[in-house]
Structure formats: C-alpha cells, structure tokens
Protein backbone atom coordinates (compact mmCIF):
# COMPACT_ATOMS: atom_id res chain seq x y z
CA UNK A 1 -13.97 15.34 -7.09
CA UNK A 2 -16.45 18.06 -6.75
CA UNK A 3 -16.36 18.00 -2.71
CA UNK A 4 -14.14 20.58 -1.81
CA UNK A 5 -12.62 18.77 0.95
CA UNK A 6 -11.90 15.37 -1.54
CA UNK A 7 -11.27 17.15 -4.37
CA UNK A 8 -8.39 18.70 -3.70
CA UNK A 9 -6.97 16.39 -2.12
CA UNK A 10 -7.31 13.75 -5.05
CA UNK A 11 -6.36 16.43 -7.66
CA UNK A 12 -2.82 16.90 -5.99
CA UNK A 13 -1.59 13.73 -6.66
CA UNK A 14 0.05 12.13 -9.40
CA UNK A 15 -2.25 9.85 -9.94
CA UNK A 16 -5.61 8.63 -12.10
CA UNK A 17 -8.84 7.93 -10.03
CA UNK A 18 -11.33 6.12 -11.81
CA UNK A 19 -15.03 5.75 -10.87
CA UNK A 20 -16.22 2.17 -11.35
CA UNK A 21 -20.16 1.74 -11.03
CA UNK A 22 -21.02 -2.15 -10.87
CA UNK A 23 -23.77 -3.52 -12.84
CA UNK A 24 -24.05 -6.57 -10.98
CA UNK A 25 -22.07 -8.67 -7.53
CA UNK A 26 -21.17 -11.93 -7.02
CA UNK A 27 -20.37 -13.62 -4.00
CA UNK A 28 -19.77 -16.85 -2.17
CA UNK A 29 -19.70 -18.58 1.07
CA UNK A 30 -15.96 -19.65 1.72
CA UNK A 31 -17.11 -22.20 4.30
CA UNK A 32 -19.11 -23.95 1.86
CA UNK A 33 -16.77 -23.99 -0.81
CA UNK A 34 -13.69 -25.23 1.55
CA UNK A 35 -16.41 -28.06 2.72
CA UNK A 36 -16.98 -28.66 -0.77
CA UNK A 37 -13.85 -28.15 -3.05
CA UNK A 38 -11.51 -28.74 -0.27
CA UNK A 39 -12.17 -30.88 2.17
CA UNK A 40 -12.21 -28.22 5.19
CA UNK A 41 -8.80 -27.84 4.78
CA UNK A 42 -9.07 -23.77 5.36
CA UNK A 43 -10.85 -24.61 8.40
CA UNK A 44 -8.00 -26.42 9.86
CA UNK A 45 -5.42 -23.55 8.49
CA UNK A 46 -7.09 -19.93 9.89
CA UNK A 47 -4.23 -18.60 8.35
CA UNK A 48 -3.88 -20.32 5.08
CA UNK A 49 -5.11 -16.97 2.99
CA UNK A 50 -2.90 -14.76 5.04
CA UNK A 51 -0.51 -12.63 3.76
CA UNK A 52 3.01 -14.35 4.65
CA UNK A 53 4.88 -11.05 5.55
C-alpha cells in the first residue's frame, strides 16, 4: 500500500486486501501421487483437473 503507484490503486476499490506471510510450504509431486493413489489415471486424462467451461 505504501507504493504510490499500488497504493492507490488498491485503496480505490471496494475491497479488503490482506497480507498473508507463510510460516512454512508444502508441496507434492502429482506424478507420484497419480502413480501411487491412482493408478496413472491423470496421466491418461491431461485434462482431468481442467476447468470444464
């Protein structure tokens, strides 16, 4: 908020921004988990996690 070019921007709409400052990440590998929990099945279906619209 203090950047003059953000700020302003930001404080014109009608809306909250929050600031979120994580204290740790997780993260997987998809592959492996599809090998493992489902058989490769997202493999064979690229668009399986794809939005339908």
């Amino acid at each position: 908020m203090s950047d003059p070019h953000i700020g302003p921007v930001f404080a014109s709409f009608d809306d909250v921004t929050i600031r979120l400052t994580p204290v740790s990440w997780i993260s997987w590998d998809m592959a492996v988990l599809d090998a493992q929990a489902l058989g490769g099945r997202l493999s064979r279906t690229p668009g399986y996690l794809l939005p339908l619209d």
